[in-house]
PDB file of N, CA and C in Angstrom:
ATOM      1  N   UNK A   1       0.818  -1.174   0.000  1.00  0.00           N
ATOM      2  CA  UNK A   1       0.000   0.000   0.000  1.00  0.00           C
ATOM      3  C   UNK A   1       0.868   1.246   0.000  1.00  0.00           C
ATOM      4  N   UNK A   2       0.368   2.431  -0.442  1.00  0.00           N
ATOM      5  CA  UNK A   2       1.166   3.660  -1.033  1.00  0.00           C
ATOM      6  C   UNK A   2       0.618   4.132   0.380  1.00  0.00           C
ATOM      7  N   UNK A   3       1.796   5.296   1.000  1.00  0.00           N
ATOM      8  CA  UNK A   3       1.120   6.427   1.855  1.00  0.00           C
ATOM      9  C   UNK A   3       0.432   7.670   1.658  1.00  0.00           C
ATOM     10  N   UNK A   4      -0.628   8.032   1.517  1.00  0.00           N
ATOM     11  CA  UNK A   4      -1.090   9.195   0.932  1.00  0.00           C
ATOM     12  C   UNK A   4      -1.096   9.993   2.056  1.00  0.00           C
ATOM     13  N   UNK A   5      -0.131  11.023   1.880  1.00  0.00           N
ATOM     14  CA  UNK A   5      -0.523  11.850   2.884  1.00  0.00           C
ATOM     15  C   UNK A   5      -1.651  13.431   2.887  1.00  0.00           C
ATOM     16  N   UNK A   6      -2.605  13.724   3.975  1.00  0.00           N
ATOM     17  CA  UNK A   6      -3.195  14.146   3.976  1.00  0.00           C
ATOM     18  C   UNK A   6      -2.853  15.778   4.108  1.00  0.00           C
ATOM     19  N   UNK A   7      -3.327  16.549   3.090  1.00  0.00           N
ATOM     20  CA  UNK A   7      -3.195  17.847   3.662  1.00  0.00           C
ATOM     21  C   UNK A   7      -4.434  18.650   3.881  1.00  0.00           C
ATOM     22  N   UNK A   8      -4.418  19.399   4.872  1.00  0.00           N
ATOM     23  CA  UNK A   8      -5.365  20.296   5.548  1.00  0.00           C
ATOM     24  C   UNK A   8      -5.055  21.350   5.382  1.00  0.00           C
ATOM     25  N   UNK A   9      -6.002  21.785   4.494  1.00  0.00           N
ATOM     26  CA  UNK A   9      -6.208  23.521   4.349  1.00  0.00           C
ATOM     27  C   UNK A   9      -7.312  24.193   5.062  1.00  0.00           C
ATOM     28  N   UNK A  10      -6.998  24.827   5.491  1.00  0.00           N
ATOM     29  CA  UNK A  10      -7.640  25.778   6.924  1.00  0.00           C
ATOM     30  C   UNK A  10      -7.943  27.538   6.383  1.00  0.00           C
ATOM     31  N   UNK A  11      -9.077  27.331   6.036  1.00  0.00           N
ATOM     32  CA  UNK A  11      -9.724  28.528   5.372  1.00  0.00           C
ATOM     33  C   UNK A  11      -9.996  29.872   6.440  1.00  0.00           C
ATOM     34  N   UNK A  12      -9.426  30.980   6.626  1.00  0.00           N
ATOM     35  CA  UNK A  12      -9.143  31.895   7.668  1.00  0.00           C
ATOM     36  C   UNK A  12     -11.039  32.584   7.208  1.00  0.00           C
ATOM     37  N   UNK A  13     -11.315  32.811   8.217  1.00  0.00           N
ATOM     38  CA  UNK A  13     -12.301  33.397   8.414  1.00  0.00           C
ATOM     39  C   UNK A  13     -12.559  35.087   8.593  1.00  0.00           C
ATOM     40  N   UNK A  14     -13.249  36.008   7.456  1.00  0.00           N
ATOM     41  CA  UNK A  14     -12.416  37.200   6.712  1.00  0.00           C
ATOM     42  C   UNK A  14     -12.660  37.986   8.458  1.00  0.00           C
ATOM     43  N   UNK A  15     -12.933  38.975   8.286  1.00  0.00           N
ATOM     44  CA  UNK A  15     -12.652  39.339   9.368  1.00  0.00           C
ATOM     45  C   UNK A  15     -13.417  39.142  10.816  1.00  0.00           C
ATOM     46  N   UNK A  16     -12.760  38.574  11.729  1.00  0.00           N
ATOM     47  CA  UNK A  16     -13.133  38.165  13.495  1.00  0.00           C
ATOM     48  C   UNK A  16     -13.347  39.114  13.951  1.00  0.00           C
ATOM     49  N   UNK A  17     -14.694  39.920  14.258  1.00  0.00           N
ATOM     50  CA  UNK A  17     -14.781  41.446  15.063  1.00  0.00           C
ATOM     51  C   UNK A  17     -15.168  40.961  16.203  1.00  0.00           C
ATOM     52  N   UNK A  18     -14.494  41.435  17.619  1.00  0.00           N
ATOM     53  CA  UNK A  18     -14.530  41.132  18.879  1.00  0.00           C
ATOM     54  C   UNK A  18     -16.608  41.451  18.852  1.00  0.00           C
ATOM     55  N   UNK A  19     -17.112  40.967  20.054  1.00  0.00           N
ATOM     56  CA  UNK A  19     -18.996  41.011  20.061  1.00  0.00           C
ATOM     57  C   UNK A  19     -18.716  42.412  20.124  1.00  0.00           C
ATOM     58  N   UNK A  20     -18.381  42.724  21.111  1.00  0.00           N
ATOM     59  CA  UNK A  20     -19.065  44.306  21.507  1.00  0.00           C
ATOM     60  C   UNK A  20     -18.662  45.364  20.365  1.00  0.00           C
ATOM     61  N   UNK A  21     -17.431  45.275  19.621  1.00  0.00           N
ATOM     62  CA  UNK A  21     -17.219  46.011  18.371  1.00  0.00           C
ATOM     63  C   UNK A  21     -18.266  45.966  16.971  1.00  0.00           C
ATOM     64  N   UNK A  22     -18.559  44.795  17.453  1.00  0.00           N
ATOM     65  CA  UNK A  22     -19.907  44.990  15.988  1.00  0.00           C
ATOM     66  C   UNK A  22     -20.738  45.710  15.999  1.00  0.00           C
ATOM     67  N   UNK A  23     -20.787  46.342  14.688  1.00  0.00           N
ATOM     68  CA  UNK A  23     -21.863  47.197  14.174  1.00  0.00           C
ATOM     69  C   UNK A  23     -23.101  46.899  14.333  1.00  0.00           C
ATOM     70  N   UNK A  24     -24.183  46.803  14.844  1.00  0.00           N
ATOM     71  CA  UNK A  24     -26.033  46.504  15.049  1.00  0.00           C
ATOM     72  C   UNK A  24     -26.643  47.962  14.953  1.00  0.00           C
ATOM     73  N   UNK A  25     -26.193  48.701  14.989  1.00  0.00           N
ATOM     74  CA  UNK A  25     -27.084  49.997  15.335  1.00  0.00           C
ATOM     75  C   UNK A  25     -26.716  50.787  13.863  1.00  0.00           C
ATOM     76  N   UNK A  26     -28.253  50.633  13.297  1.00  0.00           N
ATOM     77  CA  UNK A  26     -28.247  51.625  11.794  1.00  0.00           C
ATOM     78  C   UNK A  26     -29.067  52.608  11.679  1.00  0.00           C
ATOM     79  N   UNK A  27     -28.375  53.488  11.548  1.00  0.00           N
ATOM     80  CA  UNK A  27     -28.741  54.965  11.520  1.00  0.00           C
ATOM     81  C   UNK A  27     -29.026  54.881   9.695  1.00  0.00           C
ATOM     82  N   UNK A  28     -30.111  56.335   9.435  1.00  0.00           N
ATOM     83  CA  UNK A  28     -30.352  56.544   7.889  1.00  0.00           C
ATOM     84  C   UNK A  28     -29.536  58.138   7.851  1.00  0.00           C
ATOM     85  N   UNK A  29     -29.388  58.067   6.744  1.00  0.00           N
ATOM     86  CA  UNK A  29     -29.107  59.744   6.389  1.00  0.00           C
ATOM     87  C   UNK A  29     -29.823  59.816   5.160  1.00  0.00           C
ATOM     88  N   UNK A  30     -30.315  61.586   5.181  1.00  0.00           N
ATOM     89  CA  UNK A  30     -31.150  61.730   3.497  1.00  0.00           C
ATOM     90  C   UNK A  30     -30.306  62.979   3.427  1.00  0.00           C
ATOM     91  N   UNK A  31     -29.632  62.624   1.983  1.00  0.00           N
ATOM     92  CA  UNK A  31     -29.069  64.036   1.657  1.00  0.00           C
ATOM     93  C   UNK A  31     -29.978  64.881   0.277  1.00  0.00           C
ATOM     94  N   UNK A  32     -30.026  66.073   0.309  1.00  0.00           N
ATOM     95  CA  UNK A  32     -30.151  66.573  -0.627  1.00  0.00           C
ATOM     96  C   UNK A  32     -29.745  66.687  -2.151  1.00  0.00           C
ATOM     97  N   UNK A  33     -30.098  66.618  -3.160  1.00  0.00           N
ATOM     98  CA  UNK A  33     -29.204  66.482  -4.570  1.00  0.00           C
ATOM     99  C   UNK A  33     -27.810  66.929  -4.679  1.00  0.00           C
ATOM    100  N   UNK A  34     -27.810  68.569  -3.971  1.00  0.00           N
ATOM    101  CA  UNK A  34     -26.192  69.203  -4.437  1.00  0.00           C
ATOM    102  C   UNK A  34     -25.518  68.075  -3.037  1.00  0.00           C
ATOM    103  N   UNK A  35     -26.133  68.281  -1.934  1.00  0.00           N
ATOM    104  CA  UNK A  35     -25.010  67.660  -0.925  1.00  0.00           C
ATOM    105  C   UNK A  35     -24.522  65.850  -1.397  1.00  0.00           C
ATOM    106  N   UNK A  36     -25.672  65.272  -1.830  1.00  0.00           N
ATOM    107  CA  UNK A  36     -25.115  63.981  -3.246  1.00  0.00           C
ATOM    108  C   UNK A  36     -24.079  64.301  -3.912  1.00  0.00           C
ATOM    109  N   UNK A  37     -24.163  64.959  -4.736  1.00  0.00           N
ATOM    110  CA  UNK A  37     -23.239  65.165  -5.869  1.00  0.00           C
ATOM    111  C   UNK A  37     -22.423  65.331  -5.313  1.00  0.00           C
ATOM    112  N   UNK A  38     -21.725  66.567  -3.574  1.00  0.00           N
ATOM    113  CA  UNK A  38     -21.121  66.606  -3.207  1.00  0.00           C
ATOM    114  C   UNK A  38     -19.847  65.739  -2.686  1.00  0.00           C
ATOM    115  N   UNK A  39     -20.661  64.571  -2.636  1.00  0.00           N
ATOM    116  CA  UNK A  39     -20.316  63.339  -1.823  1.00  0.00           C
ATOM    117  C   UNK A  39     -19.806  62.704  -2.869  1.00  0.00           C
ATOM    118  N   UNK A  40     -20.761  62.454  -3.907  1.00  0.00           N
ATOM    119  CA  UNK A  40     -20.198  61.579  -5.293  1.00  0.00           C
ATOM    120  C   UNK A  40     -18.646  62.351  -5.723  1.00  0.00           C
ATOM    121  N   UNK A  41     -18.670  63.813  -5.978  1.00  0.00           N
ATOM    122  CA  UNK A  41     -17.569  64.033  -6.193  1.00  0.00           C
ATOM    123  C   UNK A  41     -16.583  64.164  -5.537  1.00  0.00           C
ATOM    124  N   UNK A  42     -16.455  64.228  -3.927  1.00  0.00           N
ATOM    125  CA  UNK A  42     -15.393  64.011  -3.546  1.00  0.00           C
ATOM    126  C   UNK A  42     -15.055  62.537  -3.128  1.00  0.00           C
ATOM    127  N   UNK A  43     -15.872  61.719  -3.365  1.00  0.00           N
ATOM    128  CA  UNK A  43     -15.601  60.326  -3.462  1.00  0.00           C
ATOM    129  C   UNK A  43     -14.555  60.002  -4.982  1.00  0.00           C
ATOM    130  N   UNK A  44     -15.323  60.406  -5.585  1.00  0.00           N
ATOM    131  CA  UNK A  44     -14.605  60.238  -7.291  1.00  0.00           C
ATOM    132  C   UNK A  44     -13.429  60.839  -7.196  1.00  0.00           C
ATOM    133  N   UNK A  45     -13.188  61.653  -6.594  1.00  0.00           N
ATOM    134  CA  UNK A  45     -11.765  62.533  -6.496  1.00  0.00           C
ATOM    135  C   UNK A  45     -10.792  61.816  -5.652  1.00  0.00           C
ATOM    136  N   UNK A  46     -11.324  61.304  -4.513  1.00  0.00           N
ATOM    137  CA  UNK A  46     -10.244  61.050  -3.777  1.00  0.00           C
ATOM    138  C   UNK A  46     -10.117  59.310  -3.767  1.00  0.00           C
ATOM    139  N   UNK A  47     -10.839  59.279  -4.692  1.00  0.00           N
ATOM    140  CA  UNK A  47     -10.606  57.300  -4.702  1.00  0.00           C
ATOM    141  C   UNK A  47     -11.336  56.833  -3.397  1.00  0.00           C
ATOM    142  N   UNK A  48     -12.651  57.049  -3.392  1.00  0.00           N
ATOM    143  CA  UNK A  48     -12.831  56.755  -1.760  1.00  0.00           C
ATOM    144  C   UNK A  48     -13.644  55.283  -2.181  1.00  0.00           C
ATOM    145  N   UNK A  49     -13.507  54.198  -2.140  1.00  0.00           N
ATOM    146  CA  UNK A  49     -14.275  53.150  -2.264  1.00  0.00           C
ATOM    147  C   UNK A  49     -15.391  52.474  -1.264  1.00  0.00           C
ATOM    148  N   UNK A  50     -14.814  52.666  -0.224  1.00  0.00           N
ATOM    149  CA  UNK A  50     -16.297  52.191   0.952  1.00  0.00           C
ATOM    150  C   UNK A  50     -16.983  53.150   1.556  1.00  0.00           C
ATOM    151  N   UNK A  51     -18.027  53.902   1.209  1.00  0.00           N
ATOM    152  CA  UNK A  51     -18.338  55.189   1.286  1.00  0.00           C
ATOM    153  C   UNK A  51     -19.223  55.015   3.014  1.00  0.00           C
ATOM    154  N   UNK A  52     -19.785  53.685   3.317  1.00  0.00           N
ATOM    155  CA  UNK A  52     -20.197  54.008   4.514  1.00  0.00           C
ATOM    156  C   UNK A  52     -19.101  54.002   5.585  1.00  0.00           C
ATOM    157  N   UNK A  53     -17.577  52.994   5.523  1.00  0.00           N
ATOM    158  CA  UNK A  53     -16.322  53.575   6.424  1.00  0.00           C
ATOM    159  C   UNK A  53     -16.589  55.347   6.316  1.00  0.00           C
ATOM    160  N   UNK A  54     -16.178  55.986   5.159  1.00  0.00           N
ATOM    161  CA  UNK A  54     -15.936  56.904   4.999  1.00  0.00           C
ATOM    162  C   UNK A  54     -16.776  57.970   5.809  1.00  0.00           C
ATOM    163  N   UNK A  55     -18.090  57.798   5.618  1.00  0.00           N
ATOM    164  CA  UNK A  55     -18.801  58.536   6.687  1.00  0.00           C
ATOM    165  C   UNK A  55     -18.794  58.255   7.885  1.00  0.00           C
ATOM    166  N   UNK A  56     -18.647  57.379   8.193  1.00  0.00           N
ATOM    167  CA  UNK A  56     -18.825  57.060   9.644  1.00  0.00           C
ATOM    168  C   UNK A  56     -16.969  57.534  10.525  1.00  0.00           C
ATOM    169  N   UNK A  57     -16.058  57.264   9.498  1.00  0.00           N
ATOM    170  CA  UNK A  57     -15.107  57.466  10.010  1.00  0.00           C
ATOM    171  C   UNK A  57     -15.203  59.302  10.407  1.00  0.00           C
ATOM    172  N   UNK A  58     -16.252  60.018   8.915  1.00  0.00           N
ATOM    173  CA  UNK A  58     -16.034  61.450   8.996  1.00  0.00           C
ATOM    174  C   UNK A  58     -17.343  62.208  10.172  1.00  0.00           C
ATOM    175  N   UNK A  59     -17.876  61.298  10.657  1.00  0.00           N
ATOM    176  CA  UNK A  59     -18.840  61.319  12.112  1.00  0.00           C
ATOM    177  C   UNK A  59     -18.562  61.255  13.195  1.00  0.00           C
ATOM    178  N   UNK A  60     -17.607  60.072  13.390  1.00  0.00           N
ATOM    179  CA  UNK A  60     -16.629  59.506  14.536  1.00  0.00           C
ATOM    180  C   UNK A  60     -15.740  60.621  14.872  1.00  0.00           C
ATOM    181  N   UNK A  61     -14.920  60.954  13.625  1.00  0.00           N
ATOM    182  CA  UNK A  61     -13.565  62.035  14.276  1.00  0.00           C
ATOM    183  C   UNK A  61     -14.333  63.509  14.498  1.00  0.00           C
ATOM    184  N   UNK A  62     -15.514  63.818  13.761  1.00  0.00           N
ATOM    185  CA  UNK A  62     -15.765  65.024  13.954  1.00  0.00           C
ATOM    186  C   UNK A  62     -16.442  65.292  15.957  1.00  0.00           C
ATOM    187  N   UNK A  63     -17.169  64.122  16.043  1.00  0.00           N
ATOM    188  CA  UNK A  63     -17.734  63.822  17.902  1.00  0.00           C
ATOM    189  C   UNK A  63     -16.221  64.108  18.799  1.00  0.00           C
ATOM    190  N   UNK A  64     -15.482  63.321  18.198  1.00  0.00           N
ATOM    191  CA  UNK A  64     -13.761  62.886  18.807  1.00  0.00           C
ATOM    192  C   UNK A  64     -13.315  64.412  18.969  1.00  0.00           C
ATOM    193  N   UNK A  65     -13.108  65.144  17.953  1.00  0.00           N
ATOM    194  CA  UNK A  65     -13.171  67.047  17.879  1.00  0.00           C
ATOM    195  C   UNK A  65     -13.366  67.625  18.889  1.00  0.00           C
ATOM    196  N   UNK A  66     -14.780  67.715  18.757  1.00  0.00           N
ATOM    197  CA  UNK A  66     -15.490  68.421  19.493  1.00  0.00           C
ATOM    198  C   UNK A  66     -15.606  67.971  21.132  1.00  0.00           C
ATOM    199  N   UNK A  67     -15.257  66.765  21.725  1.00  0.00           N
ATOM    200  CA  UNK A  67     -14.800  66.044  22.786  1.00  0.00           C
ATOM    201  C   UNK A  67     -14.072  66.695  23.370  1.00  0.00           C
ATOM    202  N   UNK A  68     -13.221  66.476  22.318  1.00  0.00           N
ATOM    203  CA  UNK A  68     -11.298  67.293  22.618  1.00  0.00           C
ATOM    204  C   UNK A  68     -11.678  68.724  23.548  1.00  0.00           C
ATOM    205  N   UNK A  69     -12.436  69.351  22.181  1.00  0.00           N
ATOM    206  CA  UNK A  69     -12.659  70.826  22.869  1.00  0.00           C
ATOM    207  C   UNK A  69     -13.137  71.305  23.503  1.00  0.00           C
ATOM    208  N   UNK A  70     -14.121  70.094  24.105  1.00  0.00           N
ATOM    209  CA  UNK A  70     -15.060  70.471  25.373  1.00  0.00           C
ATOM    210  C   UNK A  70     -14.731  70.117  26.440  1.00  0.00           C
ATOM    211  N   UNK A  71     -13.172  69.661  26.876  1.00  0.00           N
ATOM    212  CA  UNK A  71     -13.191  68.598  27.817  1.00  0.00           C
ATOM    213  C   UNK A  71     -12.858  69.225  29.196  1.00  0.00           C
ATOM    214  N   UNK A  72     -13.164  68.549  30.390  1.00  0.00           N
ATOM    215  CA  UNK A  72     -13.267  69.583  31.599  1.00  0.00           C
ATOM    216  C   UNK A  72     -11.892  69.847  31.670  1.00  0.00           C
ATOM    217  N   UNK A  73     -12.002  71.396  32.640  1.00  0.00           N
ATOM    218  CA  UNK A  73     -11.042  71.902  33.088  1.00  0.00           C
ATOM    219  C   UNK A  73     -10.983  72.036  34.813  1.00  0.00           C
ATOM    220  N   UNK A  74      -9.669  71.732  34.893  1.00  0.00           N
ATOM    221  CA  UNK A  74      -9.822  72.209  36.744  1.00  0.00           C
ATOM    222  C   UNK A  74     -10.196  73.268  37.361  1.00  0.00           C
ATOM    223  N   UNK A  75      -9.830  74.187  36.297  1.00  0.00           N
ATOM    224  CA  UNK A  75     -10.511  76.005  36.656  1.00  0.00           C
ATOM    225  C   UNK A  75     -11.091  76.245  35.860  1.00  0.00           C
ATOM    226  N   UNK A  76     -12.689  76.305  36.367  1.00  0.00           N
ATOM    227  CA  UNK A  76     -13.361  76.900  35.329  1.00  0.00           C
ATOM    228  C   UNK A  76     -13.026  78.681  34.826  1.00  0.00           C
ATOM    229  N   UNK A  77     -12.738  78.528  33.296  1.00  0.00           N
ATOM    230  CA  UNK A  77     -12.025  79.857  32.813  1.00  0.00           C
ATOM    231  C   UNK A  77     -13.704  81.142  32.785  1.00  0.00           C
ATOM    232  N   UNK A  78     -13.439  82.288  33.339  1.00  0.00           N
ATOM    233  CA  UNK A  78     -14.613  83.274  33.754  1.00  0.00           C
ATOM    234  C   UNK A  78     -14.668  83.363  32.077  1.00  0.00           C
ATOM    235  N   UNK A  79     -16.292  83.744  31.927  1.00  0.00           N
ATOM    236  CA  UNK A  79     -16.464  84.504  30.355  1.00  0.00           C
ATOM    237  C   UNK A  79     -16.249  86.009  30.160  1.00  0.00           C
ATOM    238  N   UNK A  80     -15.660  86.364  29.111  1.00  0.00           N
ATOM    239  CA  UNK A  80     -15.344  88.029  28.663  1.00  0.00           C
ATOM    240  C   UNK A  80     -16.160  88.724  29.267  1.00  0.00           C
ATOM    241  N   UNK A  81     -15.312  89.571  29.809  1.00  0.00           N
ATOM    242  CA  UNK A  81     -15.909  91.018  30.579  1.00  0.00           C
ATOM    243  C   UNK A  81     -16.475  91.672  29.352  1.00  0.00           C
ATOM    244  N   UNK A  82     -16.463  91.662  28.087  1.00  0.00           N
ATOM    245  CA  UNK A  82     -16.567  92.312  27.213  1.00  0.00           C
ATOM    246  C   UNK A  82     -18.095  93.660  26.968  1.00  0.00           C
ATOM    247  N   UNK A  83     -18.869  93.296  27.587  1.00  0.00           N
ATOM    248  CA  UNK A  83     -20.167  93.274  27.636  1.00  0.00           C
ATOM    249  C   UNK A  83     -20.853  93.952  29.271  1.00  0.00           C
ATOM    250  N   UNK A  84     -20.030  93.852  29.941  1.00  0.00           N
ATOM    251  CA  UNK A  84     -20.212  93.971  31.155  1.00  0.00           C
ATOM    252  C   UNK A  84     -20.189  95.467  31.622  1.00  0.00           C
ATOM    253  N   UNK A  85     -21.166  96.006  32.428  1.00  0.00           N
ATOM    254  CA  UNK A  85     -20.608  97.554  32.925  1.00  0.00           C
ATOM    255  C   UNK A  85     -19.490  97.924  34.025  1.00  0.00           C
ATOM    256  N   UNK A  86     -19.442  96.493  34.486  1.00  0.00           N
ATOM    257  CA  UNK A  86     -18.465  97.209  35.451  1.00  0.00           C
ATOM    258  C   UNK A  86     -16.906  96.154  34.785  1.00  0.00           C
ATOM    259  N   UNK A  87     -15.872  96.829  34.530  1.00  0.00           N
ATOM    260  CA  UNK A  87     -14.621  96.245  34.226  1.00  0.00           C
ATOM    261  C   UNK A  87     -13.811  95.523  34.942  1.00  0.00           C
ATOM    262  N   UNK A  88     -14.067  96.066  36.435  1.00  0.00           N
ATOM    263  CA  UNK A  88     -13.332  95.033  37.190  1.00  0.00           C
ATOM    264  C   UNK A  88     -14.106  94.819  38.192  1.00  0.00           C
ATOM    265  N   UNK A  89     -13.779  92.962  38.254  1.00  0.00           N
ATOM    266  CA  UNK A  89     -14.755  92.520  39.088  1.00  0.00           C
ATOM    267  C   UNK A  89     -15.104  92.557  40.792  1.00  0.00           C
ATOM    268  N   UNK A  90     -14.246  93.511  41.323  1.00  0.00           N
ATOM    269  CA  UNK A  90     -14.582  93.911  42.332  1.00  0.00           C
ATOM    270  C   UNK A  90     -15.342  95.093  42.764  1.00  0.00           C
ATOM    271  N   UNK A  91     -15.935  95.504  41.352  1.00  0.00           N
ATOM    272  CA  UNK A  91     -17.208  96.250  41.330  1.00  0.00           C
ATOM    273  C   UNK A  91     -18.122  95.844  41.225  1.00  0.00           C
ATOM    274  N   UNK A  92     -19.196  96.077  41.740  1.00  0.00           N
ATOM    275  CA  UNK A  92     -20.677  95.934  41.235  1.00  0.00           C
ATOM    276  C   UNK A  92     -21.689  96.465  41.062  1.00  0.00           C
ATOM    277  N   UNK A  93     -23.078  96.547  40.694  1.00  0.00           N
ATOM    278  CA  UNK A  93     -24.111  97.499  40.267  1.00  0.00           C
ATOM    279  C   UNK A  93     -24.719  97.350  41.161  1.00  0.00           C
ATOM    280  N   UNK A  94     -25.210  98.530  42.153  1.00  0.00           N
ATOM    281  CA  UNK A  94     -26.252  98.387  43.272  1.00  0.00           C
ATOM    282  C   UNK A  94     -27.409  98.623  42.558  1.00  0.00           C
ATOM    283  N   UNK A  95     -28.551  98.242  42.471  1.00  0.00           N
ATOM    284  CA  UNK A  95     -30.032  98.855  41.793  1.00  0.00           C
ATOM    285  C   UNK A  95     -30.460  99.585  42.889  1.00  0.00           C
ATOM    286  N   UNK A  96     -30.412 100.813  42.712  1.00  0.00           N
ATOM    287  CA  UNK A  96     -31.474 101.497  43.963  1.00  0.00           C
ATOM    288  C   UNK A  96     -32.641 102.086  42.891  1.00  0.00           C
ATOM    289  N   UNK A  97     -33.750 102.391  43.914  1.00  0.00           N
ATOM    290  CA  UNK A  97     -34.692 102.840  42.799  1.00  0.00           C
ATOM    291  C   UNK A  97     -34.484 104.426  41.912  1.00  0.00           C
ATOM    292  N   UNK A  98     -33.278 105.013  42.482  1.00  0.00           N
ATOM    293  CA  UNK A  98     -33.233 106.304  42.002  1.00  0.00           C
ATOM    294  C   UNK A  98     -33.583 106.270  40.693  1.00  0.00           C
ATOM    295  N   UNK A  99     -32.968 107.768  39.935  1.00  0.00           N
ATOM    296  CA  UNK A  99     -32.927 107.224  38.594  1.00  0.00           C
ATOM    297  C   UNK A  99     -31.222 107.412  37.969  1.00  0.00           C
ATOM    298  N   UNK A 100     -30.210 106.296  38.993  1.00  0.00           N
ATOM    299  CA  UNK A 100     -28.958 106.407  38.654  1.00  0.00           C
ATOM    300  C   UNK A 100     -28.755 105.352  39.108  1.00  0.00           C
ATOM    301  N   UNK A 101     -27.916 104.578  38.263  1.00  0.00           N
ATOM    302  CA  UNK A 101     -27.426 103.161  39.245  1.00  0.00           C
ATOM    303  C   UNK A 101     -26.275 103.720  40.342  1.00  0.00           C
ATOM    304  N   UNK A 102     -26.115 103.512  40.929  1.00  0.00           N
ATOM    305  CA  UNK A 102     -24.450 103.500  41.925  1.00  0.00           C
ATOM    306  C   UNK A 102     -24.279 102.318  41.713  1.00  0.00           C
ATOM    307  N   UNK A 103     -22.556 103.179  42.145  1.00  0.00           N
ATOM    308  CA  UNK A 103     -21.309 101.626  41.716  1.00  0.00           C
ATOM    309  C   UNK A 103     -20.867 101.907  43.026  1.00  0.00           C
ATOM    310  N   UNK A 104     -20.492 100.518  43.533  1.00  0.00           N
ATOM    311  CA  UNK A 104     -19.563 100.815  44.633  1.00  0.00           C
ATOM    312  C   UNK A 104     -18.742  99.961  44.882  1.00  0.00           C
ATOM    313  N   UNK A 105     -17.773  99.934  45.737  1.00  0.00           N
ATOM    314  CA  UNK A 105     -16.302  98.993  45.944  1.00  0.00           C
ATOM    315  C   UNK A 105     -16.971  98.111  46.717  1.00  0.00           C
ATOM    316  N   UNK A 106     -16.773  96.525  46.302  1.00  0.00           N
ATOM    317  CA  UNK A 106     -17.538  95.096  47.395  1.00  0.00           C
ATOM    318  C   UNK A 106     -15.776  95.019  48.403  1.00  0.00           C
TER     319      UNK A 106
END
């Protein structure tokens, strides 16, 4: 008898996404004609082939952005005096009923 030996080919399975990384949650978008075309042409321009990566990647980083720029601070920074009547803040506006505000030193 001859030995035939056996070979095993082991077909990789395309991509393994961990559970909690999978995608389940589908959102719609409706764009308008020019904002289409918009899309078509900068797809066509830039070679973009998987157009839902593409949005979602351009959704993801724009949240990621705006994260960045909102993120707490240890001191909250005061908003512009800009607008304000009294310039420095150890003034303030007394309301009396006259017909003049007074300012006075706190």
């Amino acid at each position: 008898m001859e030995k035939v030996e056996k070979v095993v080919v082991v077909k990789k399975k395309k991509n393994q996404v961990k559970p909690d990384l999978k995608r389940t949650n589908k959102r719609y978008i409706s764009f308008n004609d020019k904002e289409m075309s918009a899309i078509e042409c900068f797809c066509k321009k830039y070679k973009v082939s998987n157009r839902s990566k593409f949005m979602r990647e351009a959704i993801i980083s724009a949240i990621l952005k705006k994260f960045d720029e909102d993120y707490p601070t240890l001191f909250e920074v005061d908003p512009p005096t800009l607008f304000t009547n009294s310039p420095n803040p150890n003034y303030r506006v007394k309301n009396t009923n006259t017909r003049v505000n007074e300012t006075q030193l706190v």
